[in-house]
PDB file of N, CA and C in Angstrom:
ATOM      1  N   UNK A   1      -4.415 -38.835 -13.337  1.00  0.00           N
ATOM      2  CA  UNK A   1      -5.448 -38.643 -12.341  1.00  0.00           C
ATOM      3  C   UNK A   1      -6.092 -37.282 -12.570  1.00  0.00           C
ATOM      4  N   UNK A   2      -7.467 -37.506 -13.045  1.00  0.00           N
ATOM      5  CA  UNK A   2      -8.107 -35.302 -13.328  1.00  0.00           C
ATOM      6  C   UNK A   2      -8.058 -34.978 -12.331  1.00  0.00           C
ATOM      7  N   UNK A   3      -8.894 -35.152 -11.145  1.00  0.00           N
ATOM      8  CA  UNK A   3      -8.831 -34.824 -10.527  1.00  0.00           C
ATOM      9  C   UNK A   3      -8.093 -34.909  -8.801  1.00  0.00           C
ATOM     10  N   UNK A   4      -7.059 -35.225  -8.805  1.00  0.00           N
ATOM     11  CA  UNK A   4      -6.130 -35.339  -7.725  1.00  0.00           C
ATOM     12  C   UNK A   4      -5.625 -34.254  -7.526  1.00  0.00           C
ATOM     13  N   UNK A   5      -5.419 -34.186  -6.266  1.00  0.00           N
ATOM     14  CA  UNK A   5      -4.749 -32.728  -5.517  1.00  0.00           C
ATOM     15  C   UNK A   5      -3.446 -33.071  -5.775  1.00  0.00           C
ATOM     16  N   UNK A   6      -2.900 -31.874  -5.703  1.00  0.00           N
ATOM     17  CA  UNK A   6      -1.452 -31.815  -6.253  1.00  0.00           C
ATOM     18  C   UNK A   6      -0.732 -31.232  -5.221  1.00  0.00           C
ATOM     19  N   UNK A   7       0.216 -31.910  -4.473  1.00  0.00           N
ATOM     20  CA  UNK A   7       0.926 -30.354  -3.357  1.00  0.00           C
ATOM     21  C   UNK A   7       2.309 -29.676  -4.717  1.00  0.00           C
ATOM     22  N   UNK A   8       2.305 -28.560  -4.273  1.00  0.00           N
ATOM     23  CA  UNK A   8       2.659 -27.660  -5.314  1.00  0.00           C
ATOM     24  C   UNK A   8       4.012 -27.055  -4.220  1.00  0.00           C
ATOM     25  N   UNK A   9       4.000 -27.014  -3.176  1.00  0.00           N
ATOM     26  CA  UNK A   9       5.275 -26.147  -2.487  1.00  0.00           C
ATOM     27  C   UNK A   9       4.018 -24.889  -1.780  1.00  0.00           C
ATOM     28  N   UNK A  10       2.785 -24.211  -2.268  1.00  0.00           N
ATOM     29  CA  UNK A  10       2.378 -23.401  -2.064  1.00  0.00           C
ATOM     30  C   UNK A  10       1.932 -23.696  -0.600  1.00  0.00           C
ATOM     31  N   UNK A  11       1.895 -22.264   0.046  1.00  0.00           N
ATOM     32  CA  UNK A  11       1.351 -22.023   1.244  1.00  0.00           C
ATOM     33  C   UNK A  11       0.658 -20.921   1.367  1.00  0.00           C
ATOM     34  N   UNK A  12      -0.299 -21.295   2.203  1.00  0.00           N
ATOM     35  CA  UNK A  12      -1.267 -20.330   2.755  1.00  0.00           C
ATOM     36  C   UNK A  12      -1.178 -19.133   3.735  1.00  0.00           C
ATOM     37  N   UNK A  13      -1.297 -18.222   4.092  1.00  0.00           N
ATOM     38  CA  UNK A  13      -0.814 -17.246   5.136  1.00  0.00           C
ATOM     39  C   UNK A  13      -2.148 -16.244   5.132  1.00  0.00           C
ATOM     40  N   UNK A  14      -2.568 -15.454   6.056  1.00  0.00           N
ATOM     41  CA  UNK A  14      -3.169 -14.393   6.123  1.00  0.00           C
ATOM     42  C   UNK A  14      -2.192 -12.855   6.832  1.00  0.00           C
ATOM     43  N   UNK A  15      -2.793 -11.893   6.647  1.00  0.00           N
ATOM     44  CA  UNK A  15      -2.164 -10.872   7.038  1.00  0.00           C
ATOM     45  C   UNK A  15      -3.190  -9.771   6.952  1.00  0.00           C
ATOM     46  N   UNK A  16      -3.301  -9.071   8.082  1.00  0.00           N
ATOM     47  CA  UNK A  16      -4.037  -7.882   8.294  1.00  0.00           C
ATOM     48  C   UNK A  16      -3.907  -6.499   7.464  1.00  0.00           C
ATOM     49  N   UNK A  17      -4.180  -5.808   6.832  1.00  0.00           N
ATOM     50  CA  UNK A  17      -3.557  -4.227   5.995  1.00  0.00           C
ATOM     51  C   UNK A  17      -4.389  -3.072   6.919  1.00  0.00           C
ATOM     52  N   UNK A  18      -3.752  -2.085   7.341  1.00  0.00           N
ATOM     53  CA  UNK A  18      -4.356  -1.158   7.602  1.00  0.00           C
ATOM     54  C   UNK A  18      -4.117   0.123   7.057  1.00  0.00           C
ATOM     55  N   UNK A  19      -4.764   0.713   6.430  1.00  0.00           N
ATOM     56  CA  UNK A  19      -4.647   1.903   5.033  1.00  0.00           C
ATOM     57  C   UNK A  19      -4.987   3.194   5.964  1.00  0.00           C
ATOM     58  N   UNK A  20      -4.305   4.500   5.373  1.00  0.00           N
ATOM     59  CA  UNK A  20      -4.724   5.311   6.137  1.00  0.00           C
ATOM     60  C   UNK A  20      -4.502   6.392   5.267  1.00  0.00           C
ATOM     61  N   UNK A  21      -5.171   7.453   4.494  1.00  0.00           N
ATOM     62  CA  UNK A  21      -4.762   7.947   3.496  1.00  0.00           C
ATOM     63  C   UNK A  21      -5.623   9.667   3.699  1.00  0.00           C
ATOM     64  N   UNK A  22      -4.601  10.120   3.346  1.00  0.00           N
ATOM     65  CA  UNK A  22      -5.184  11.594   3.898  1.00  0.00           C
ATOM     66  C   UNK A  22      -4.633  12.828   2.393  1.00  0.00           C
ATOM     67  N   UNK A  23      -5.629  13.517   1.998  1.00  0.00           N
ATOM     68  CA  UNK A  23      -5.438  14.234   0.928  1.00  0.00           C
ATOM     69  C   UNK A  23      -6.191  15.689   1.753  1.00  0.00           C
ATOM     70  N   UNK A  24      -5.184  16.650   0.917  1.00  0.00           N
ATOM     71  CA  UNK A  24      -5.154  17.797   1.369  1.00  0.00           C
ATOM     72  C   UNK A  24      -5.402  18.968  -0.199  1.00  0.00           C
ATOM     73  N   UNK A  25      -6.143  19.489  -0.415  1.00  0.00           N
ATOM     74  CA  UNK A  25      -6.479  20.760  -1.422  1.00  0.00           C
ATOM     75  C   UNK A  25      -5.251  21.112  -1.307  1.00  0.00           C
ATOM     76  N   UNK A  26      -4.513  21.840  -2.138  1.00  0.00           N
ATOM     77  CA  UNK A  26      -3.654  23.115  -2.140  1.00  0.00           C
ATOM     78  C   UNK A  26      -4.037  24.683  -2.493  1.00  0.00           C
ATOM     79  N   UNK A  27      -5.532  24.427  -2.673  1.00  0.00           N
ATOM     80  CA  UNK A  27      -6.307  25.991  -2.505  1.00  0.00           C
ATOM     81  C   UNK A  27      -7.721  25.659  -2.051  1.00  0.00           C
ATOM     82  N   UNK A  28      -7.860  26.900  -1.956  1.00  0.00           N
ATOM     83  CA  UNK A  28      -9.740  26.523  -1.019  1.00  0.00           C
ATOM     84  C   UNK A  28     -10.553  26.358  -1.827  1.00  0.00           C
ATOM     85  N   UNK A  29     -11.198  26.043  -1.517  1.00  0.00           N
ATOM     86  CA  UNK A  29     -12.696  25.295  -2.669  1.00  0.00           C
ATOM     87  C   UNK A  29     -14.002  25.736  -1.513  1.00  0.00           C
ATOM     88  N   UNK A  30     -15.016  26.206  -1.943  1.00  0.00           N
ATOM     89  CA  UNK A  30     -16.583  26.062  -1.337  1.00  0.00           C
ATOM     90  C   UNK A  30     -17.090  24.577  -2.066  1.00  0.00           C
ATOM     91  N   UNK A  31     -17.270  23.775  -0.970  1.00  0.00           N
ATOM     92  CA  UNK A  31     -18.072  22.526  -1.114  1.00  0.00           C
ATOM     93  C   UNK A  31     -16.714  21.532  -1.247  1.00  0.00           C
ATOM     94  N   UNK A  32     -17.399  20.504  -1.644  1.00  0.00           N
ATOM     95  CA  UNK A  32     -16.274  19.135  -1.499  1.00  0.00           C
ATOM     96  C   UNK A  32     -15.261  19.594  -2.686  1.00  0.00           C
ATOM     97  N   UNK A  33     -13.866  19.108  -2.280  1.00  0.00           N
ATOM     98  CA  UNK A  33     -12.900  19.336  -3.391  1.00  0.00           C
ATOM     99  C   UNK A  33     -13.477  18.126  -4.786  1.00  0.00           C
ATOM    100  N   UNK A  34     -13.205  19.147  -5.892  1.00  0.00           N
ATOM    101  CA  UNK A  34     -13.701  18.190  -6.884  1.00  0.00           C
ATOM    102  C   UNK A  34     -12.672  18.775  -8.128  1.00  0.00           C
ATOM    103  N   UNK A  35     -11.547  19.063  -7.990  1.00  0.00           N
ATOM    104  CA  UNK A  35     -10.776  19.829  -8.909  1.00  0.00           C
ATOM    105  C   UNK A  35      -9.383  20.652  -8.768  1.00  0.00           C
ATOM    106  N   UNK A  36      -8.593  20.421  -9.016  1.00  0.00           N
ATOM    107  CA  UNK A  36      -7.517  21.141  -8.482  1.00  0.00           C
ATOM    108  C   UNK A  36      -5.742  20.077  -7.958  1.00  0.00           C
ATOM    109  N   UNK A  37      -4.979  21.171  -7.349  1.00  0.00           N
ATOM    110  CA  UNK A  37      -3.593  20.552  -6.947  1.00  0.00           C
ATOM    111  C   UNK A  37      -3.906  19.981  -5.310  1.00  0.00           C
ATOM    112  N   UNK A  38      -3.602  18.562  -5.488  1.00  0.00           N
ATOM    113  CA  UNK A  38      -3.102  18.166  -3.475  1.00  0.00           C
ATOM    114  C   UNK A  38      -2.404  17.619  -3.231  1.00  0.00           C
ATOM    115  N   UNK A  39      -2.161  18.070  -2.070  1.00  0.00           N
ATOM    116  CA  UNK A  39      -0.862  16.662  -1.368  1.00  0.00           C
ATOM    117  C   UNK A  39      -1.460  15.439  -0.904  1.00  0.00           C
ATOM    118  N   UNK A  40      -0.822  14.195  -0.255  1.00  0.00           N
ATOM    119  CA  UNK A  40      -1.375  13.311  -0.557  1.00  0.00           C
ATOM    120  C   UNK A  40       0.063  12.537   0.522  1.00  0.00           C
ATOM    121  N   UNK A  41      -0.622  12.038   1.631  1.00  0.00           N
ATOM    122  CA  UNK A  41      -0.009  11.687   2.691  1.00  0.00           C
ATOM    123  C   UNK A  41      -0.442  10.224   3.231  1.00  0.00           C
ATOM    124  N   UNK A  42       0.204   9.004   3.043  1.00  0.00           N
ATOM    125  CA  UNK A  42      -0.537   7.650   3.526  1.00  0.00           C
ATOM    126  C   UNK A  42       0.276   6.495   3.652  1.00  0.00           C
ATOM    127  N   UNK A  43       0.071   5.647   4.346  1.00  0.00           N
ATOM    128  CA  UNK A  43       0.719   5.064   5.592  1.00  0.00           C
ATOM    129  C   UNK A  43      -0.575   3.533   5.382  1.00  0.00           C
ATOM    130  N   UNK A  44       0.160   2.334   5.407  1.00  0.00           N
ATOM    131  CA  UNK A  44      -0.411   1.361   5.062  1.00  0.00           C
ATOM    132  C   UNK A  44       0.901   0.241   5.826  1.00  0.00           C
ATOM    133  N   UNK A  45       0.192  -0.351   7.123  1.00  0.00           N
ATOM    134  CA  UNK A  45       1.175  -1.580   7.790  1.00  0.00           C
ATOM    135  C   UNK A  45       0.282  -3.071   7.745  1.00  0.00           C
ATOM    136  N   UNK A  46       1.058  -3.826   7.241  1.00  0.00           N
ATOM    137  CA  UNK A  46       0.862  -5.194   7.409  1.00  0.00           C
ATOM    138  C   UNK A  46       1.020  -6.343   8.260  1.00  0.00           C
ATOM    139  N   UNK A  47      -0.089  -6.883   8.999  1.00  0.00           N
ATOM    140  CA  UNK A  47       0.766  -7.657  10.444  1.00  0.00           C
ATOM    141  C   UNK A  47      -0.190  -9.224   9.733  1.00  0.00           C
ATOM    142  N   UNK A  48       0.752  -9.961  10.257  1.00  0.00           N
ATOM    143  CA  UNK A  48       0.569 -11.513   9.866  1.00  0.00           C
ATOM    144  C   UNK A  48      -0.379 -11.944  10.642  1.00  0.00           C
ATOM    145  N   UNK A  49      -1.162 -12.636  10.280  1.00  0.00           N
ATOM    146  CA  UNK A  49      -2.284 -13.132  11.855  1.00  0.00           C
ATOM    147  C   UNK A  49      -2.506 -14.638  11.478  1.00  0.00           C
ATOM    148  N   UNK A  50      -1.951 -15.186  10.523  1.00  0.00           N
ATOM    149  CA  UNK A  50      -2.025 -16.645  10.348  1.00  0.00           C
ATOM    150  C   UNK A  50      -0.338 -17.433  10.005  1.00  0.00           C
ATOM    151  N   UNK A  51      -0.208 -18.459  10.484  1.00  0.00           N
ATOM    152  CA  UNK A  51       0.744 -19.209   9.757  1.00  0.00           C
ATOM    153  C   UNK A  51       2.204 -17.970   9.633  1.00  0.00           C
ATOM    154  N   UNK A  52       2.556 -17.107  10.428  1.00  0.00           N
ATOM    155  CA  UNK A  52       3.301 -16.475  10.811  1.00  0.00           C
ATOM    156  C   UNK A  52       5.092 -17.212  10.164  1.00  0.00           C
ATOM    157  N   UNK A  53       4.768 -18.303  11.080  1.00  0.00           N
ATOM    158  CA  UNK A  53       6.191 -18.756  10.192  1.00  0.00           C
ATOM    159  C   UNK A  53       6.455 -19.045   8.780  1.00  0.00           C
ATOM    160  N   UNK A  54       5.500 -18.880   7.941  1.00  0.00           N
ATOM    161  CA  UNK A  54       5.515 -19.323   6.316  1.00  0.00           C
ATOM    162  C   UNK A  54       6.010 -18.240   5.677  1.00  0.00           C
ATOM    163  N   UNK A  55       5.518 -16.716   6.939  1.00  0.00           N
ATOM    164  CA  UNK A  55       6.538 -15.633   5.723  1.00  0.00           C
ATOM    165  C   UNK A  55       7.472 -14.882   7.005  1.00  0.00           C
ATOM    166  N   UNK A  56       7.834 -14.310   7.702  1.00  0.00           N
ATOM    167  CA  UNK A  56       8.750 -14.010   8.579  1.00  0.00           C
ATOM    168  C   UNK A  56       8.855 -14.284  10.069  1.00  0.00           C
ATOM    169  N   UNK A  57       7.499 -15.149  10.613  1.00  0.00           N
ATOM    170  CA  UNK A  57       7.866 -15.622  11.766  1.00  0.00           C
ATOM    171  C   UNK A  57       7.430 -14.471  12.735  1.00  0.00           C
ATOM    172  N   UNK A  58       6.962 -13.615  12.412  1.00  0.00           N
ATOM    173  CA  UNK A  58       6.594 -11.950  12.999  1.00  0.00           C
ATOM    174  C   UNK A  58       5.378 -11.861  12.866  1.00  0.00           C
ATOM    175  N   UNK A  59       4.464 -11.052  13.924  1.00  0.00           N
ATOM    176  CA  UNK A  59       3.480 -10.325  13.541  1.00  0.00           C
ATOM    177  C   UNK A  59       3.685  -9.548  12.531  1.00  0.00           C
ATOM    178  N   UNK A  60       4.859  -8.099  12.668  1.00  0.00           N
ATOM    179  CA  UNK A  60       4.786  -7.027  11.520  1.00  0.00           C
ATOM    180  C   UNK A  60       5.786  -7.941  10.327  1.00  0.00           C
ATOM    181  N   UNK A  61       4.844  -7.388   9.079  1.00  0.00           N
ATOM    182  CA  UNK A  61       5.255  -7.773   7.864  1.00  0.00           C
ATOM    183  C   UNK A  61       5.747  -6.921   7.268  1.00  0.00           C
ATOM    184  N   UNK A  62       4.959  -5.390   6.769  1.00  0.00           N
ATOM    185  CA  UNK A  62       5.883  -4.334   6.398  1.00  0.00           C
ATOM    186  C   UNK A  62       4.854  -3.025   6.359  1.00  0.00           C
ATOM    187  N   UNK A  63       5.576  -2.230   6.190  1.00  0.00           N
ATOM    188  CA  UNK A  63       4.988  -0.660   6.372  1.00  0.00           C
ATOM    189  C   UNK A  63       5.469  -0.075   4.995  1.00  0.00           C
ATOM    190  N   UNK A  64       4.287   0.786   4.484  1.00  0.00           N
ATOM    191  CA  UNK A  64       4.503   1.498   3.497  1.00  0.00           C
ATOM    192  C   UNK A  64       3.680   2.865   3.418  1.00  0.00           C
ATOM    193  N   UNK A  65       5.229   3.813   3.707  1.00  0.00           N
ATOM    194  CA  UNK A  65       4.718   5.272   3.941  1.00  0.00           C
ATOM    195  C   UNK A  65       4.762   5.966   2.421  1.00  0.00           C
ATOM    196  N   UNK A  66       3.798   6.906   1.802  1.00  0.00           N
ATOM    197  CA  UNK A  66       3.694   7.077   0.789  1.00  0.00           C
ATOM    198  C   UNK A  66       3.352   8.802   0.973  1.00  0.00           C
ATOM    199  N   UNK A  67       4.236   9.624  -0.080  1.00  0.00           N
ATOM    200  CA  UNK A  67       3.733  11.077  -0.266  1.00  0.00           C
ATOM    201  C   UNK A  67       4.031  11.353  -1.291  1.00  0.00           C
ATOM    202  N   UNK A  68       2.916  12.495  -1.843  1.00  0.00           N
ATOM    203  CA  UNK A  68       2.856  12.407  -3.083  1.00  0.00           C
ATOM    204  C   UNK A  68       2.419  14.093  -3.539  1.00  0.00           C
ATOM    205  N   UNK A  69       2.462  14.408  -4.717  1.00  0.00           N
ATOM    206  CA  UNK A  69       1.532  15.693  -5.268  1.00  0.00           C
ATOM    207  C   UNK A  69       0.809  14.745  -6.542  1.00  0.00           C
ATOM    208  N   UNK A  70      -0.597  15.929  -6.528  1.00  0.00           N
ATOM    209  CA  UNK A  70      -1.475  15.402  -7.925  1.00  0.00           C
ATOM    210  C   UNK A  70      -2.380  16.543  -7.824  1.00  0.00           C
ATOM    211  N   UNK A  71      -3.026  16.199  -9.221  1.00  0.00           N
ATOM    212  CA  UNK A  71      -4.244  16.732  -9.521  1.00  0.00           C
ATOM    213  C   UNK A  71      -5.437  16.074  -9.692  1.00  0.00           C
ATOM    214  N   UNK A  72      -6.592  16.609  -9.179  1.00  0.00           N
ATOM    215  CA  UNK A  72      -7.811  16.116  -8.876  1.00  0.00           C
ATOM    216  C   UNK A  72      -8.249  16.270 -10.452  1.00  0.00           C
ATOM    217  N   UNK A  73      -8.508  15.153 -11.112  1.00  0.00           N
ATOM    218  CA  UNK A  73      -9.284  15.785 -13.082  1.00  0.00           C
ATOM    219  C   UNK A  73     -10.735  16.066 -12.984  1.00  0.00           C
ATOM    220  N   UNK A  74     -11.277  15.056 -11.919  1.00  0.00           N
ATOM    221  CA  UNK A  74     -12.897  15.711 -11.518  1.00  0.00           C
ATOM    222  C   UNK A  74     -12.973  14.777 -10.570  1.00  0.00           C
ATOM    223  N   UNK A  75     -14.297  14.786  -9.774  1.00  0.00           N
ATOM    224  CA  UNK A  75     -14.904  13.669  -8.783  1.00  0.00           C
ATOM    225  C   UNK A  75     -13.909  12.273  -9.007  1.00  0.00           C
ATOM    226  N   UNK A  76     -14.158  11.713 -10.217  1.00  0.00           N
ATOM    227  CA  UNK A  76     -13.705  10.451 -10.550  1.00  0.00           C
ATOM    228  C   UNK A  76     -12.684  10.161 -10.789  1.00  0.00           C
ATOM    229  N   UNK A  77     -11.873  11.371 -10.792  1.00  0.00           N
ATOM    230  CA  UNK A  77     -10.501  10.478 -11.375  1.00  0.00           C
ATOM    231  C   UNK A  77      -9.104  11.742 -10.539  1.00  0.00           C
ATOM    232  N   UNK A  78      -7.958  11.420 -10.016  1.00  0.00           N
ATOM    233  CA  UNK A  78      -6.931  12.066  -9.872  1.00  0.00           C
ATOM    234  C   UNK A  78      -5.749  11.159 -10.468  1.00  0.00           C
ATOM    235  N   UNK A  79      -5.033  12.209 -10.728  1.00  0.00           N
ATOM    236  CA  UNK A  79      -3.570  12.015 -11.382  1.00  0.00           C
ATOM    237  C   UNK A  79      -2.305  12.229  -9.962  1.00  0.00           C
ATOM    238  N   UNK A  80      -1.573  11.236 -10.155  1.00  0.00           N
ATOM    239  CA  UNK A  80      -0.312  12.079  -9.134  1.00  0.00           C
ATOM    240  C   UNK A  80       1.166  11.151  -8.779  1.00  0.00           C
ATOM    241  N   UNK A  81       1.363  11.794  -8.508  1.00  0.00           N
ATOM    242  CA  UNK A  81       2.989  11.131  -8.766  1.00  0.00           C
ATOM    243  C   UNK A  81       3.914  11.313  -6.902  1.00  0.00           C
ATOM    244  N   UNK A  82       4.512  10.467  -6.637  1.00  0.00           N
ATOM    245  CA  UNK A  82       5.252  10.841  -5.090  1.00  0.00           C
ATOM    246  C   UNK A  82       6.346   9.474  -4.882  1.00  0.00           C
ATOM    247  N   UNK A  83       6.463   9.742  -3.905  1.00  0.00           N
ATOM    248  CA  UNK A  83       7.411   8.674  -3.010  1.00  0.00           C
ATOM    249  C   UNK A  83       7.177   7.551  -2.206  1.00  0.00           C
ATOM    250  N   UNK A  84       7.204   6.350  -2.358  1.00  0.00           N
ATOM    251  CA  UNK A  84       6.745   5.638  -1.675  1.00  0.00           C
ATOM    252  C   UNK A  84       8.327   4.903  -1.070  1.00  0.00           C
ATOM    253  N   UNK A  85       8.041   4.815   0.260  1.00  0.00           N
ATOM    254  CA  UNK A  85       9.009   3.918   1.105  1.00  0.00           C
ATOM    255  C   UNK A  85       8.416   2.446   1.627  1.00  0.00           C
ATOM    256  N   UNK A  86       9.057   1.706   1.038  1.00  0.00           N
ATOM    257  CA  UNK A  86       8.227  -0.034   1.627  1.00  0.00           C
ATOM    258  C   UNK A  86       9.437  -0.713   2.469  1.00  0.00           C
ATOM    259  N   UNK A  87       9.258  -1.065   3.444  1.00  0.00           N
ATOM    260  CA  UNK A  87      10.058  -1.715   4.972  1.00  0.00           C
ATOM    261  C   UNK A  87       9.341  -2.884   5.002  1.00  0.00           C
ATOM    262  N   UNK A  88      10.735  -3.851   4.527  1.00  0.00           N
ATOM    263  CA  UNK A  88       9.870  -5.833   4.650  1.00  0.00           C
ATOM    264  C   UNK A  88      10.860  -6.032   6.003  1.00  0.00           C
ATOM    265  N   UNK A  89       9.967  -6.670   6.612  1.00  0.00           N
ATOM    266  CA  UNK A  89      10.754  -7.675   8.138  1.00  0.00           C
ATOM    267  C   UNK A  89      10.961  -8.662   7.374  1.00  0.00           C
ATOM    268  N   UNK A  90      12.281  -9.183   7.388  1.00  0.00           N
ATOM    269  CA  UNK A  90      12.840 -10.316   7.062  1.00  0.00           C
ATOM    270  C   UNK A  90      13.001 -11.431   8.294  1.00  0.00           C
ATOM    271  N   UNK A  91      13.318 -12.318   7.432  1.00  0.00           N
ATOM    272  CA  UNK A  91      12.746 -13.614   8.370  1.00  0.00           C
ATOM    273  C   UNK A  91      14.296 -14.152   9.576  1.00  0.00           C
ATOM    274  N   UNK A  92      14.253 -14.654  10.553  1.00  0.00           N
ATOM    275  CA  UNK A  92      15.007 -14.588  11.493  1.00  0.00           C
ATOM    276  C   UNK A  92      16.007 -13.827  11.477  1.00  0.00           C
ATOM    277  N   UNK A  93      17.665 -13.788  11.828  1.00  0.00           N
ATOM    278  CA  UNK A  93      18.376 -12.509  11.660  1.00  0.00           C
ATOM    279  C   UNK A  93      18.903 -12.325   9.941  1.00  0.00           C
ATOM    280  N   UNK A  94      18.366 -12.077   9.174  1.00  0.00           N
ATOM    281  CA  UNK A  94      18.128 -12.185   7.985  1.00  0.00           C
ATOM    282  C   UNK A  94      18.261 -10.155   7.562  1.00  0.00           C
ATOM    283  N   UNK A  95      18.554  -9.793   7.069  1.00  0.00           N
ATOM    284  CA  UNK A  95      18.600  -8.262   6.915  1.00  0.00           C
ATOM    285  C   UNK A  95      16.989  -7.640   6.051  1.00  0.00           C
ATOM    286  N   UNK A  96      16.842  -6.952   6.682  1.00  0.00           N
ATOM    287  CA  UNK A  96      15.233  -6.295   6.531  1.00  0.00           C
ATOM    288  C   UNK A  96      15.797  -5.510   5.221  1.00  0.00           C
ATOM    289  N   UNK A  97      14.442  -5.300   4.146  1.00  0.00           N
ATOM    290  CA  UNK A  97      14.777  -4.736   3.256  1.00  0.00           C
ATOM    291  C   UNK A  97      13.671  -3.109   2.707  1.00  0.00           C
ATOM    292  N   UNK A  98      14.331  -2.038   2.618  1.00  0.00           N
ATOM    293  CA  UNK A  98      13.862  -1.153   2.137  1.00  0.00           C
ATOM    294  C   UNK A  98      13.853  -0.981   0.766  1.00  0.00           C
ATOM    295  N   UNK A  99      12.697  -1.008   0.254  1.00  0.00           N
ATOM    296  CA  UNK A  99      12.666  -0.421  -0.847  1.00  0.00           C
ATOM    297  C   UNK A  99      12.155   1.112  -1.272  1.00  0.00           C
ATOM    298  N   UNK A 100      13.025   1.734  -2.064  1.00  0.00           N
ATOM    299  CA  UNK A 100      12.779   3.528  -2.334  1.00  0.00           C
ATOM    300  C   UNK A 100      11.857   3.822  -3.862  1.00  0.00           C
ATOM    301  N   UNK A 101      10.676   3.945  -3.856  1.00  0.00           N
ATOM    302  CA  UNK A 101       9.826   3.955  -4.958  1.00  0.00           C
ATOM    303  C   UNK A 101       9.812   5.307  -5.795  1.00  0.00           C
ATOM    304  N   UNK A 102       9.717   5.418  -7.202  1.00  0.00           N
ATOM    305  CA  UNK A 102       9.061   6.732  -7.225  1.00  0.00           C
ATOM    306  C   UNK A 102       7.640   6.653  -8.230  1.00  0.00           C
ATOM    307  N   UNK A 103       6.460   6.623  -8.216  1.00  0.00           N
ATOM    308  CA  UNK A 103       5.460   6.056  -8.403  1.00  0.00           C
ATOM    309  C   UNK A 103       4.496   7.204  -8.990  1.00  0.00           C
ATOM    310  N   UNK A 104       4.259   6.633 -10.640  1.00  0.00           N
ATOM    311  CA  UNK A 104       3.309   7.572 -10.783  1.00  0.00           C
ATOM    312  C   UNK A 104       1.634   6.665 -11.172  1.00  0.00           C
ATOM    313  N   UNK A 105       0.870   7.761 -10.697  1.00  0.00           N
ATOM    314  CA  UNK A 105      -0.255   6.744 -10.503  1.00  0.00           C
ATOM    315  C   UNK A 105      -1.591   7.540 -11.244  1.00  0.00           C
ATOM    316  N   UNK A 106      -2.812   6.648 -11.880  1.00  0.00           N
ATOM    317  CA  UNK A 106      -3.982   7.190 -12.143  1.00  0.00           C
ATOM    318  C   UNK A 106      -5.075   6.324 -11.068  1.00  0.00           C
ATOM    319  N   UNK A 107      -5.983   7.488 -10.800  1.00  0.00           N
ATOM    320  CA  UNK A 107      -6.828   6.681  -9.431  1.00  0.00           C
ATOM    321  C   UNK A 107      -7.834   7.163  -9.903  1.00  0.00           C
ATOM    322  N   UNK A 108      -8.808   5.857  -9.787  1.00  0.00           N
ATOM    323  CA  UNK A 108     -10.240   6.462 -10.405  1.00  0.00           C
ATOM    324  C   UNK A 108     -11.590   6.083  -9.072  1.00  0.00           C
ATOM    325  N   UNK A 109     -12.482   6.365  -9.267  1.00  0.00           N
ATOM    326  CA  UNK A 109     -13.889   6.117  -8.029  1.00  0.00           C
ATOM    327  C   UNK A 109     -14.659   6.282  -9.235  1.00  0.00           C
ATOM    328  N   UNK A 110     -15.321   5.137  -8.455  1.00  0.00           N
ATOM    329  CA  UNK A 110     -16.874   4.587  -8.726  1.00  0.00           C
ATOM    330  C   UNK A 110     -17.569   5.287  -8.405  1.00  0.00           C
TER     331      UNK A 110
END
């Protein structure tokens, strides 16, 4: 059959992200930072808003607090490396799981 739908086991779910990301100079600059060492502080939670029971049955899905140091290489691009903590709600009394990251990253803008 080409074209027949297939059920596969897969399911659908939605979930909300809310990002919150805050960078800090580690020396003063006149005008926008475009160069240099920062810290780097951010916080990103996930809440389910569809089909809830397909992944834990919960609004909250998980939280991921993140800190970090880097360097700014120009406008477009920083380098930096930190800690990330990720907290999954597991599904009925099921044990929630932390994971301890250490994450190095290249971030670029358009």
């Amino acid at each position: 059959m080409g074209n027949a739908l297939e059920k596969t086991g897969s399911r659908f779910t939605t979930r909300f992200r809310y990002f919150n990301r805050l960078v800090v100079p580690l020396h003063k600059q006149s005008g926008a930072f475009s160069k240099g060492f920062f810290a780097a502080l951010q916080n990103e939670v996930f809440i389910n808003t569809t089909h809830r029971s397909h992944v834990n049955g919960r609004w909250f899905d998980q939280n991921r607090l993140y800190m970090a140091v880097g360097y700014r290489l120009s406008k477009r691009a920083d380098l930096e490396t930190g800690y990330l903590n990720q907290y999954l709600k597991a599904a009925g009394n099921n044990a929630n799981t932390v994971n301890h990251i250490w994450q190095l990253a290249l971030y670029t803008r358009l």
